[in-house]
C-alpha atoms as a PDB file:
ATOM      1  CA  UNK A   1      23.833  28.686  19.016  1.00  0.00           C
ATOM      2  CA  UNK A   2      25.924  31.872  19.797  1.00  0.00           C
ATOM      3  CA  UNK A   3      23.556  34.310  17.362  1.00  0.00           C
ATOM      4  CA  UNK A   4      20.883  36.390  17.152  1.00  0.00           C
ATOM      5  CA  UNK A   5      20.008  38.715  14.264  1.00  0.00           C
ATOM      6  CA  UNK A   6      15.971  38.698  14.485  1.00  0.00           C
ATOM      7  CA  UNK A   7      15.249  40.771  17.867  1.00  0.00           C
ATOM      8  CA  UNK A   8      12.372  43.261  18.505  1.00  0.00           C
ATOM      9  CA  UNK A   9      12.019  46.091  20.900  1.00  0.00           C
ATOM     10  CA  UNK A  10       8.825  48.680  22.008  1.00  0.00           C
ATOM     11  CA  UNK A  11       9.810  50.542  19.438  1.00  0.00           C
ATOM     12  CA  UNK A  12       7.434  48.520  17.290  1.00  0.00           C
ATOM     13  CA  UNK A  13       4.505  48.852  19.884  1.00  0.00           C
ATOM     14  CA  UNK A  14       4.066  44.704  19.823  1.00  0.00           C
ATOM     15  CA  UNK A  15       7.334  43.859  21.854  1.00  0.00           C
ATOM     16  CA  UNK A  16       7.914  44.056  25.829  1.00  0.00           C
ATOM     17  CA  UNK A  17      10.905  44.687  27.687  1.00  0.00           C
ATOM     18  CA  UNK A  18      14.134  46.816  27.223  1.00  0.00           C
ATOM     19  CA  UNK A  19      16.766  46.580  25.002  1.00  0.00           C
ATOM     20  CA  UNK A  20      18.929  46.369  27.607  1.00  0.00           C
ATOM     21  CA  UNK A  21      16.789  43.449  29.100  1.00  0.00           C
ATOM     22  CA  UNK A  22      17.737  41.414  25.992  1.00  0.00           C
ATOM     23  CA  UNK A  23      21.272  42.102  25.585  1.00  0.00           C
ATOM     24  CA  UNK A  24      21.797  41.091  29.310  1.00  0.00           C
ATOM     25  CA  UNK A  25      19.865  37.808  28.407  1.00  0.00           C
ATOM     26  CA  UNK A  26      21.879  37.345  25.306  1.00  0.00           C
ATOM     27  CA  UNK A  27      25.045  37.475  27.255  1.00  0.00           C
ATOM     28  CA  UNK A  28      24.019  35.237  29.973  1.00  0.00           C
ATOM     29  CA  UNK A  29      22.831  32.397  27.340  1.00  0.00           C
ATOM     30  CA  UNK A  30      25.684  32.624  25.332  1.00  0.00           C
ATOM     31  CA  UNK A  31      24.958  34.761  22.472  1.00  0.00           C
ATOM     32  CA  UNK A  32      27.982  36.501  21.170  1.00  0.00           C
ATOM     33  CA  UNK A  33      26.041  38.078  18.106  1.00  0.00           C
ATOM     34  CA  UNK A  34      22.964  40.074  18.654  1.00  0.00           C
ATOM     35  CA  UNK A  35      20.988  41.827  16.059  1.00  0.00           C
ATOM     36  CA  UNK A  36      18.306  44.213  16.445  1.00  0.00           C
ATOM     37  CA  UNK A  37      15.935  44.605  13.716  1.00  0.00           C
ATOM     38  CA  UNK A  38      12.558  46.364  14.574  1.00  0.00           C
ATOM     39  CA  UNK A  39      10.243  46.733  11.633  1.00  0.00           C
ATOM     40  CA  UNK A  40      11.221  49.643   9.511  1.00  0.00           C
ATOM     41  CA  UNK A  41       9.852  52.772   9.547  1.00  0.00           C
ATOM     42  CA  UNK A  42       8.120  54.285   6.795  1.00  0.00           C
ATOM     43  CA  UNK A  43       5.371  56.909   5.563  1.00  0.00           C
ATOM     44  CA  UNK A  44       3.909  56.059   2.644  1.00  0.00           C
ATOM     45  CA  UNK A  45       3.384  59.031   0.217  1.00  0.00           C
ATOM     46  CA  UNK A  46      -0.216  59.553   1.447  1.00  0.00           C
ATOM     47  CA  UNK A  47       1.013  59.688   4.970  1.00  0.00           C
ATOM     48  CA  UNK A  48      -0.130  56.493   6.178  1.00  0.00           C
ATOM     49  CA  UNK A  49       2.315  54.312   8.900  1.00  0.00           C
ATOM     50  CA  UNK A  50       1.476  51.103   9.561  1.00  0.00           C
ATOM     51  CA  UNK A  51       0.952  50.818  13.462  1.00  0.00           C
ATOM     52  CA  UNK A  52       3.178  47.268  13.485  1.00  0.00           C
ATOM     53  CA  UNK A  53       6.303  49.690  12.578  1.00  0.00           C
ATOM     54  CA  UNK A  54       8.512  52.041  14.407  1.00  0.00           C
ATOM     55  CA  UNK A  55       7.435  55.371  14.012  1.00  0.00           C
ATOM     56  CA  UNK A  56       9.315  57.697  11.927  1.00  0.00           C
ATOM     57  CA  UNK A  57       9.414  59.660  14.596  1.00  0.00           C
ATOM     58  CA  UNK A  58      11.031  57.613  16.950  1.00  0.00           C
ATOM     59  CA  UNK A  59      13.302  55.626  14.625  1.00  0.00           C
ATOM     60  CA  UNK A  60      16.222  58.421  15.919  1.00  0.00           C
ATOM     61  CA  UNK A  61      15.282  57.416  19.591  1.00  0.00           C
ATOM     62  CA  UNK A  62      15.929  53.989  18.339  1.00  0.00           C
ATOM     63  CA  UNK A  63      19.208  54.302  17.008  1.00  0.00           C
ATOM     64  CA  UNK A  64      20.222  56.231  19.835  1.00  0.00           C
ATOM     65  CA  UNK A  65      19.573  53.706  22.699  1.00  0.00           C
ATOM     66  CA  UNK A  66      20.978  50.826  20.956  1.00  0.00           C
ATOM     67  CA  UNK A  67      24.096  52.953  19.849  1.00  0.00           C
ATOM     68  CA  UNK A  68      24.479  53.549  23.532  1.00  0.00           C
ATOM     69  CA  UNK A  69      24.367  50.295  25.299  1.00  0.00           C
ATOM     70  CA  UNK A  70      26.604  49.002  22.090  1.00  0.00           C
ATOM     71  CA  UNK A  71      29.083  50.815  23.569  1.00  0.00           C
ATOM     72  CA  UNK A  72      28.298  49.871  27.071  1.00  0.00           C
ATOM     73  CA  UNK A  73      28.019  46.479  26.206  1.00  0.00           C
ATOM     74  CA  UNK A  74      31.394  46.804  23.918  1.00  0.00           C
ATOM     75  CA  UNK A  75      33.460  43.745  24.895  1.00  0.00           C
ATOM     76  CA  UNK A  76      31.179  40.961  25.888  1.00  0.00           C
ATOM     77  CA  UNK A  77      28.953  41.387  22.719  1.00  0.00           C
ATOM     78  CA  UNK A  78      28.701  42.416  19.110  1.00  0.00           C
ATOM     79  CA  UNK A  79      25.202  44.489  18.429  1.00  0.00           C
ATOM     80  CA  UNK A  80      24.179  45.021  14.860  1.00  0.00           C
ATOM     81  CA  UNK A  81      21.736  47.446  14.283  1.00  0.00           C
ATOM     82  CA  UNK A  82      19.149  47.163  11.279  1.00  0.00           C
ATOM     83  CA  UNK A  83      15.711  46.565  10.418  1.00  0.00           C
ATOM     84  CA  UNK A  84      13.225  43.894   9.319  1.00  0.00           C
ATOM     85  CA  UNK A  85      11.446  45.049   5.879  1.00  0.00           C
ATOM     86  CA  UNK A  86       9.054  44.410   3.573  1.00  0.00           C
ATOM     87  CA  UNK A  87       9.488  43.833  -0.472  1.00  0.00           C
ATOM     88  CA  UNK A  88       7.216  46.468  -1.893  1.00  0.00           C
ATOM     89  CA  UNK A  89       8.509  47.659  -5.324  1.00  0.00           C
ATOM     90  CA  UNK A  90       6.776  50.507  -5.998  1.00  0.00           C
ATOM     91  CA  UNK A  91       8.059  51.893  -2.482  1.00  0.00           C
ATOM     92  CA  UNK A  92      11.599  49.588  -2.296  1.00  0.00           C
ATOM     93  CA  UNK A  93      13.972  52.106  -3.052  1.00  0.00           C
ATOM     94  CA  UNK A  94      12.178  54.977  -0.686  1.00  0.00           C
ATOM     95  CA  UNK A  95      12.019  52.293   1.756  1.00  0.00           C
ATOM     96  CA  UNK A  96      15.245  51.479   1.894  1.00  0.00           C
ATOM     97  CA  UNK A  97      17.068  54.545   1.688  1.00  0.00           C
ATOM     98  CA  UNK A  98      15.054  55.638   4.792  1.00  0.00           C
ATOM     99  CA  UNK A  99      16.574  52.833   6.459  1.00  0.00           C
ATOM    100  CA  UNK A 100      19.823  53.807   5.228  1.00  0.00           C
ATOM    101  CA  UNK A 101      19.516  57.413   6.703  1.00  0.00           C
ATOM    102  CA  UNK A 102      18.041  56.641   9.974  1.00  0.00           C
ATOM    103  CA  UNK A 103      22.133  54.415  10.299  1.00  0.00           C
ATOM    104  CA  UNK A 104      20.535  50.701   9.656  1.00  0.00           C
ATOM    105  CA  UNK A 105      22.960  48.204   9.573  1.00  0.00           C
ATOM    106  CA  UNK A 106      21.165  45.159   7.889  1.00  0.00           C
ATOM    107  CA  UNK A 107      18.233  44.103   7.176  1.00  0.00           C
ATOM    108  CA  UNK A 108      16.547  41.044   6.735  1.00  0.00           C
ATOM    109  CA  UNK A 109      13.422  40.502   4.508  1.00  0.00           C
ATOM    110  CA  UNK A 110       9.982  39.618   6.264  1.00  0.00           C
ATOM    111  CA  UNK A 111       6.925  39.925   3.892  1.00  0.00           C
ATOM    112  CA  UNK A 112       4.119  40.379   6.007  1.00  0.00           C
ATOM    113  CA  UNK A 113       1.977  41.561   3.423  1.00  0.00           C
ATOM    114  CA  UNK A 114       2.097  41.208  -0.307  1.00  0.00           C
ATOM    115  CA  UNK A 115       0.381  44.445  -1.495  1.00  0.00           C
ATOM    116  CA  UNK A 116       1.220  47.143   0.369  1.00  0.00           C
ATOM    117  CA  UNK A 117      -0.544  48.508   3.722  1.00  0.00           C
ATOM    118  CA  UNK A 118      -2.006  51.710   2.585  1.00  0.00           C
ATOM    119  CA  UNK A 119      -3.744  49.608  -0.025  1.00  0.00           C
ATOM    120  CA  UNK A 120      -4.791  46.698   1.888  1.00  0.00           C
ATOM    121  CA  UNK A 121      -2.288  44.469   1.980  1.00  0.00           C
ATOM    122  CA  UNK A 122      -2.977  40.929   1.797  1.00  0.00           C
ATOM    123  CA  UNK A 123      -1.740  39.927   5.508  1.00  0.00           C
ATOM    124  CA  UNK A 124       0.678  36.461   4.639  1.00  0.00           C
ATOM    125  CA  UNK A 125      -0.789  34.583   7.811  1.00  0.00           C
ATOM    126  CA  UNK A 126      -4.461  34.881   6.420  1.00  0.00           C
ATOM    127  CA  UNK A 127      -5.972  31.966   5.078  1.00  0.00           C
ATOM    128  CA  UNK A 128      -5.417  32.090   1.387  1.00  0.00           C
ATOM    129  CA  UNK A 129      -7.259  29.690  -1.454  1.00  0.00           C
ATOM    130  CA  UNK A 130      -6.664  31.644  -4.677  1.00  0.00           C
ATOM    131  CA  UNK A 131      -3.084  30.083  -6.257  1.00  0.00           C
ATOM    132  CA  UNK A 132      -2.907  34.220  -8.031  1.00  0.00           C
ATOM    133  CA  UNK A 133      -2.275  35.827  -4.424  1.00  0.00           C
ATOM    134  CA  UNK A 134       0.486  32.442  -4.028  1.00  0.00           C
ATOM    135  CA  UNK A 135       2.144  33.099  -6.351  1.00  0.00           C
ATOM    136  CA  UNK A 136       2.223  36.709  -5.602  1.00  0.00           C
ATOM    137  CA  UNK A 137       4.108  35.737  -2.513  1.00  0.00           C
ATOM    138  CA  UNK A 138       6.446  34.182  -4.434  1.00  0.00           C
ATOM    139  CA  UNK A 139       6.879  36.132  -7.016  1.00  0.00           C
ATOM    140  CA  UNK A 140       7.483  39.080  -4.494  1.00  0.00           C
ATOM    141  CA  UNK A 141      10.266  37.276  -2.630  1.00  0.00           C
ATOM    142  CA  UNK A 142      12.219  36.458  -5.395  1.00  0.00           C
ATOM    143  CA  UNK A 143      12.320  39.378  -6.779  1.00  0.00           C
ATOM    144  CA  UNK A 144      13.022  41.562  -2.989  1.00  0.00           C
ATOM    145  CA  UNK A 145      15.558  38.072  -3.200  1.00  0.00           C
ATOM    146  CA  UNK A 146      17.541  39.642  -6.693  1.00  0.00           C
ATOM    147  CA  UNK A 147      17.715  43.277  -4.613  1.00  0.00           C
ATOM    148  CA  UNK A 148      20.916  41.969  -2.952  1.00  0.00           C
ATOM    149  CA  UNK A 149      20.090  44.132  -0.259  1.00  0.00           C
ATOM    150  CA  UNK A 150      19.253  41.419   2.087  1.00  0.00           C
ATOM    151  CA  UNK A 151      21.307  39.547   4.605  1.00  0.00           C
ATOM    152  CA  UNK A 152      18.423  36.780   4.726  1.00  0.00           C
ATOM    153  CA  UNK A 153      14.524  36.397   4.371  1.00  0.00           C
ATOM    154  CA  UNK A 154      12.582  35.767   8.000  1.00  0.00           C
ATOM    155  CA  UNK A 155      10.029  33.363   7.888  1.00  0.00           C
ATOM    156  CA  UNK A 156       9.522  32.252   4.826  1.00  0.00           C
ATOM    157  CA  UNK A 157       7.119  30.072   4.921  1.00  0.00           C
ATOM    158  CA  UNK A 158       4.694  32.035   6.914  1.00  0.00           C
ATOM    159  CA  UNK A 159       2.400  32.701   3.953  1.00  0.00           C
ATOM    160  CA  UNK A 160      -0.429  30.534   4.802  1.00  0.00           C
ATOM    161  CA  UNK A 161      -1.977  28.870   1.228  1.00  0.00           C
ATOM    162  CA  UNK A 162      -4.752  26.356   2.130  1.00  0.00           C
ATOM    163  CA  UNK A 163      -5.206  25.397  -1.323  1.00  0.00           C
ATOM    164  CA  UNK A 164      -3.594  22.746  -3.216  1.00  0.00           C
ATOM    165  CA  UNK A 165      -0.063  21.061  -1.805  1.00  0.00           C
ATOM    166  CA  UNK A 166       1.324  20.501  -5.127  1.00  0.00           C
ATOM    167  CA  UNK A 167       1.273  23.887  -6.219  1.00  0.00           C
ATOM    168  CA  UNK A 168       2.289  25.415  -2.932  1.00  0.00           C
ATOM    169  CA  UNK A 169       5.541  23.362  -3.246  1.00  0.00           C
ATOM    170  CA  UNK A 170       6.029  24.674  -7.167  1.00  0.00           C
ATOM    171  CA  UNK A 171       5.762  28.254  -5.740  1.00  0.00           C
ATOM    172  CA  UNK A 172       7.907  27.569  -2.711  1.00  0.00           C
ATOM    173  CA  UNK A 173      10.518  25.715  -4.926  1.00  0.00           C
ATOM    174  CA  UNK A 174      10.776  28.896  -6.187  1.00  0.00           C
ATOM    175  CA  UNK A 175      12.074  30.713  -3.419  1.00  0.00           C
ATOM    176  CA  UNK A 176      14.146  27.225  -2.425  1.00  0.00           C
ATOM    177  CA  UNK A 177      16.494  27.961  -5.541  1.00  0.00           C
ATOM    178  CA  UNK A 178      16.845  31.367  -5.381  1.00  0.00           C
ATOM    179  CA  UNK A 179      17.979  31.468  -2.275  1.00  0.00           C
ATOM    180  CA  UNK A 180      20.395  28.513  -3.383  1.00  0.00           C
ATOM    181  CA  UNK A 181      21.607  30.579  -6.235  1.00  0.00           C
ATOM    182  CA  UNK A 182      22.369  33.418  -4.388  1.00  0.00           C
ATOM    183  CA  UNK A 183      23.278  32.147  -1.552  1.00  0.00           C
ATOM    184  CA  UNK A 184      20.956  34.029   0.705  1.00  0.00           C
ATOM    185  CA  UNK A 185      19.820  32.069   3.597  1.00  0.00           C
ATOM    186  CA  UNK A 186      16.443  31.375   4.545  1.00  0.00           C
ATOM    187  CA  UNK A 187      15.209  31.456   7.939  1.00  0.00           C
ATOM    188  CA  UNK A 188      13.787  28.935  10.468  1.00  0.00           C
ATOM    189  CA  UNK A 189      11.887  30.885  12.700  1.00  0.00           C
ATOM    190  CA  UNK A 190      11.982  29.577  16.559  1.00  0.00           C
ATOM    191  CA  UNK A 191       8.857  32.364  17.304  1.00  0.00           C
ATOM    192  CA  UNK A 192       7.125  29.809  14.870  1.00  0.00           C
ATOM    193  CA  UNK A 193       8.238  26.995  17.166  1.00  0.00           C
ATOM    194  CA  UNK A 194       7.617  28.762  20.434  1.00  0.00           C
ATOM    195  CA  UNK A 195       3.637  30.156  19.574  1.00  0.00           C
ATOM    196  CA  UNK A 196       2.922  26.964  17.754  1.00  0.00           C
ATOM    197  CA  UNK A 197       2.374  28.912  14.548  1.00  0.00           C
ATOM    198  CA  UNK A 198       1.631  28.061  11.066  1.00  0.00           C
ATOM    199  CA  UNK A 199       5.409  27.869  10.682  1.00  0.00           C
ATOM    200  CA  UNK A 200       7.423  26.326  10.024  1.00  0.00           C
ATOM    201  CA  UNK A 201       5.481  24.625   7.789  1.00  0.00           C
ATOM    202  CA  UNK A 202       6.738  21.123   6.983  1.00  0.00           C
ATOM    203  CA  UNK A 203       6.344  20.951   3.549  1.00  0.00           C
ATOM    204  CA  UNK A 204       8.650  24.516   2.801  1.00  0.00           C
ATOM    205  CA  UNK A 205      11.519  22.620   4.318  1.00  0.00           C
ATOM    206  CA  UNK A 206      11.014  19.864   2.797  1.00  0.00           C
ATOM    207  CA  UNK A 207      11.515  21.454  -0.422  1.00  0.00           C
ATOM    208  CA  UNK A 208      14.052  23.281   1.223  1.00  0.00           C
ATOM    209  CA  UNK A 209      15.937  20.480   1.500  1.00  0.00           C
ATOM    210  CA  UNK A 210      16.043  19.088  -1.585  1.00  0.00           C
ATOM    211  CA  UNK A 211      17.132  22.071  -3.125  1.00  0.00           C
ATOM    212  CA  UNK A 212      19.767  22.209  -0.824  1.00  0.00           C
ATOM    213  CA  UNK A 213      19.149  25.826   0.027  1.00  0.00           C
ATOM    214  CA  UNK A 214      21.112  27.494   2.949  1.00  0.00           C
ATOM    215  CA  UNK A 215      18.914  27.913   6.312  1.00  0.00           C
ATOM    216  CA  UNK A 216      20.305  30.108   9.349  1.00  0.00           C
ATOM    217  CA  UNK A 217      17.968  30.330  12.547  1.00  0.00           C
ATOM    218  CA  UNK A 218      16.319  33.430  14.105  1.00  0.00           C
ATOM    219  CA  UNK A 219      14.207  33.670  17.289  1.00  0.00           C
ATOM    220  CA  UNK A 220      12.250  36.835  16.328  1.00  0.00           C
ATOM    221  CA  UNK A 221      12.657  38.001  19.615  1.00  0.00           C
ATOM    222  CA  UNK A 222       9.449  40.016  21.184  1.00  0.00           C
ATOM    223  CA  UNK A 223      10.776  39.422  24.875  1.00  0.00           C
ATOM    224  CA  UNK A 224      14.232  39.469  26.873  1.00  0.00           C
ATOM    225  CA  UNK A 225      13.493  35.630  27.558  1.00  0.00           C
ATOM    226  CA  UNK A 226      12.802  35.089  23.657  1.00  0.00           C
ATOM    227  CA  UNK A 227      16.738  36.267  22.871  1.00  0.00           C
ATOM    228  CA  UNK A 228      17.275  32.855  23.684  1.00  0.00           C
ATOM    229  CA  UNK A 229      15.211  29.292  23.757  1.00  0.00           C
ATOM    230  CA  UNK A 230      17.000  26.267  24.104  1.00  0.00           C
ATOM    231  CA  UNK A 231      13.386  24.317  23.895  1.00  0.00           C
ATOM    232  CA  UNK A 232      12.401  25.522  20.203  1.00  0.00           C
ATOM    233  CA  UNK A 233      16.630  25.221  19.296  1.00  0.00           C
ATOM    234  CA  UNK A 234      16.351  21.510  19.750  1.00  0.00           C
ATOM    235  CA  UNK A 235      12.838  21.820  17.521  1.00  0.00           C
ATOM    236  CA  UNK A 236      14.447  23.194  15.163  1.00  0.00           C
ATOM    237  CA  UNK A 237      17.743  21.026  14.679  1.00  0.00           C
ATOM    238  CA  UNK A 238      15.550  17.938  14.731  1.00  0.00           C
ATOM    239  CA  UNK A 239      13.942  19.579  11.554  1.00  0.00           C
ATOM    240  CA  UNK A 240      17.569  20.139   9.841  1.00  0.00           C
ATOM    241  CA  UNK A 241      17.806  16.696  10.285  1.00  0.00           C
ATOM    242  CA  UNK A 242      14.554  15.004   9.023  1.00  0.00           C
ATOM    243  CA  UNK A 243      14.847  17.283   5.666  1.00  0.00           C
ATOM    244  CA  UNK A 244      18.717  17.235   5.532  1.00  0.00           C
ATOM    245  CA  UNK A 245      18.328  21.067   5.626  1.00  0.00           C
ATOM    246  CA  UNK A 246      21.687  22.822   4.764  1.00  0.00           C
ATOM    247  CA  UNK A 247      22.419  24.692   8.014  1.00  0.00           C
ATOM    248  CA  UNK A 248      24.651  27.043   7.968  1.00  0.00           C
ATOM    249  CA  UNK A 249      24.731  28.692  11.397  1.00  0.00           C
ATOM    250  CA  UNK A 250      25.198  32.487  11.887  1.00  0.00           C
ATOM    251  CA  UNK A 251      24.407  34.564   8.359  1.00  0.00           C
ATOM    252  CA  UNK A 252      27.181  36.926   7.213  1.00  0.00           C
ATOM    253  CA  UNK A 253      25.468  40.362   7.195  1.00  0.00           C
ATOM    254  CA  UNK A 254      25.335  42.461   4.440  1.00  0.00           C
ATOM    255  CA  UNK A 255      26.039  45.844   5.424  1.00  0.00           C
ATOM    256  CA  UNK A 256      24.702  48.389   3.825  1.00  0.00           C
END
């Protein structure tokens, strides 16, 4: 595996290490193809910011340092610089044309919450029971899915339904052929593997699977050693292979 395009920096306030400290792992493991994508920055029209994103007011600083050691690193690595972002439609456009002027890249789709922070938002990895707030999820992702903005969707199978399997696999089939039809790739997420999280969940990739839908990996880096793990790599391709999952290896961006 020569790519990365799910990395984190302390920008965020939940990641350790430099930037610089992950690029110099990347290299030394073999990754030709490094993406950073911190959570987007945003202020919501009441002037809340969620404390899990880069603040608006160091989003520049952001840009800046990983502009720089791009061109330091020029050579023995390509470094894409974007942002991982929530679906919210009321705030989607202002969302991402923030992202657009701060110079992002990419980004990739990671829906954390279904309703929106400032109006507490329904955090994904909460236990859920009601099948409503499911399909929410659902609902949410195909539609942030039809944008085209996307280059893929992180995790999705992090929303954590407790209720009944059957109708967790409708709502995830869902999401299975959209991303089929459109040919945006869904992630297998290796911090997943690594923390022995609720994902990935076996019965998303099941249905993944079957509906043939493209999966790309991402280690959601936090930490320079994260950029690369050849223990939750093997994990992972022994899941492509018990649900015949359609790997496709590194995603082809879409720049914005």
């Amino acid at each position: 595996m020569d790519y990365n395009y799910h990395t984190h920096t302390v920008y965020c306030g939940h990641a350790t290490d430099s930037a610089e400290d992950y690029i110099r792992r990347a290299i030394d493991c073999g990754i030709r193809y490094l993406g950073f994508s911190d959570h987007a920055p945003f202020r919501f029209p009441d002037g809340y910011e969620a404390g899990f994103r880069v603040p608006v007011g160091q989003a520049k600083n952001y840009f800046e340092e990983l502009s720089r050691l791009r061109e330091k690193y020029r050579g023995e690595i390509e470094i894409r610089i974007g942002f991982e972002m929530e679906y919210y439609p009321d705030h989607f456009e202002n969302m991402r044309q923030v992202a657009v002027d701060f110079g992002a890249e990419y980004l990739i789709l990671g829906q954390h919450y279904v309703l929106p922070e400032n109006q507490g938002g329904v955090f994904s990895m909460d236990r859920h029971y009601e099948f409503e707030d499911l399909r929410a999820y659902s609902n949410s992702l195909v539609a942030a899915m039809k944008t085209g903005v996307f280059t893929y969707v992180a995790h999705p199978d992090m929303y954590n339904f407790i209720g009944d399997n059957l109708l967790y696999r409708e709502e995830m089939r869902k999401i299975c052929i959209a991303s089929r039809k459109m040919n945006l790739p869904l992630e297998l997420n290796l911090l997943g593997i690594r923390d022995n999280r609720i994902y990935p969940r076996e019965e998303f990739w099941k249905v993944a699977g079957e509906e043939d839908a493209p999966v790309t990996f991402g280690f959601d880096a936090h930490a320079a050693m994260d950029v690369y793990d050849k223990a939750s790599v093997t994990v992972a391709e022994r899941m492509v292979k018990k649900y015949a999952l359609n790997y496709i290896g590194k995603p082809d961006l879409k720049l914005l």
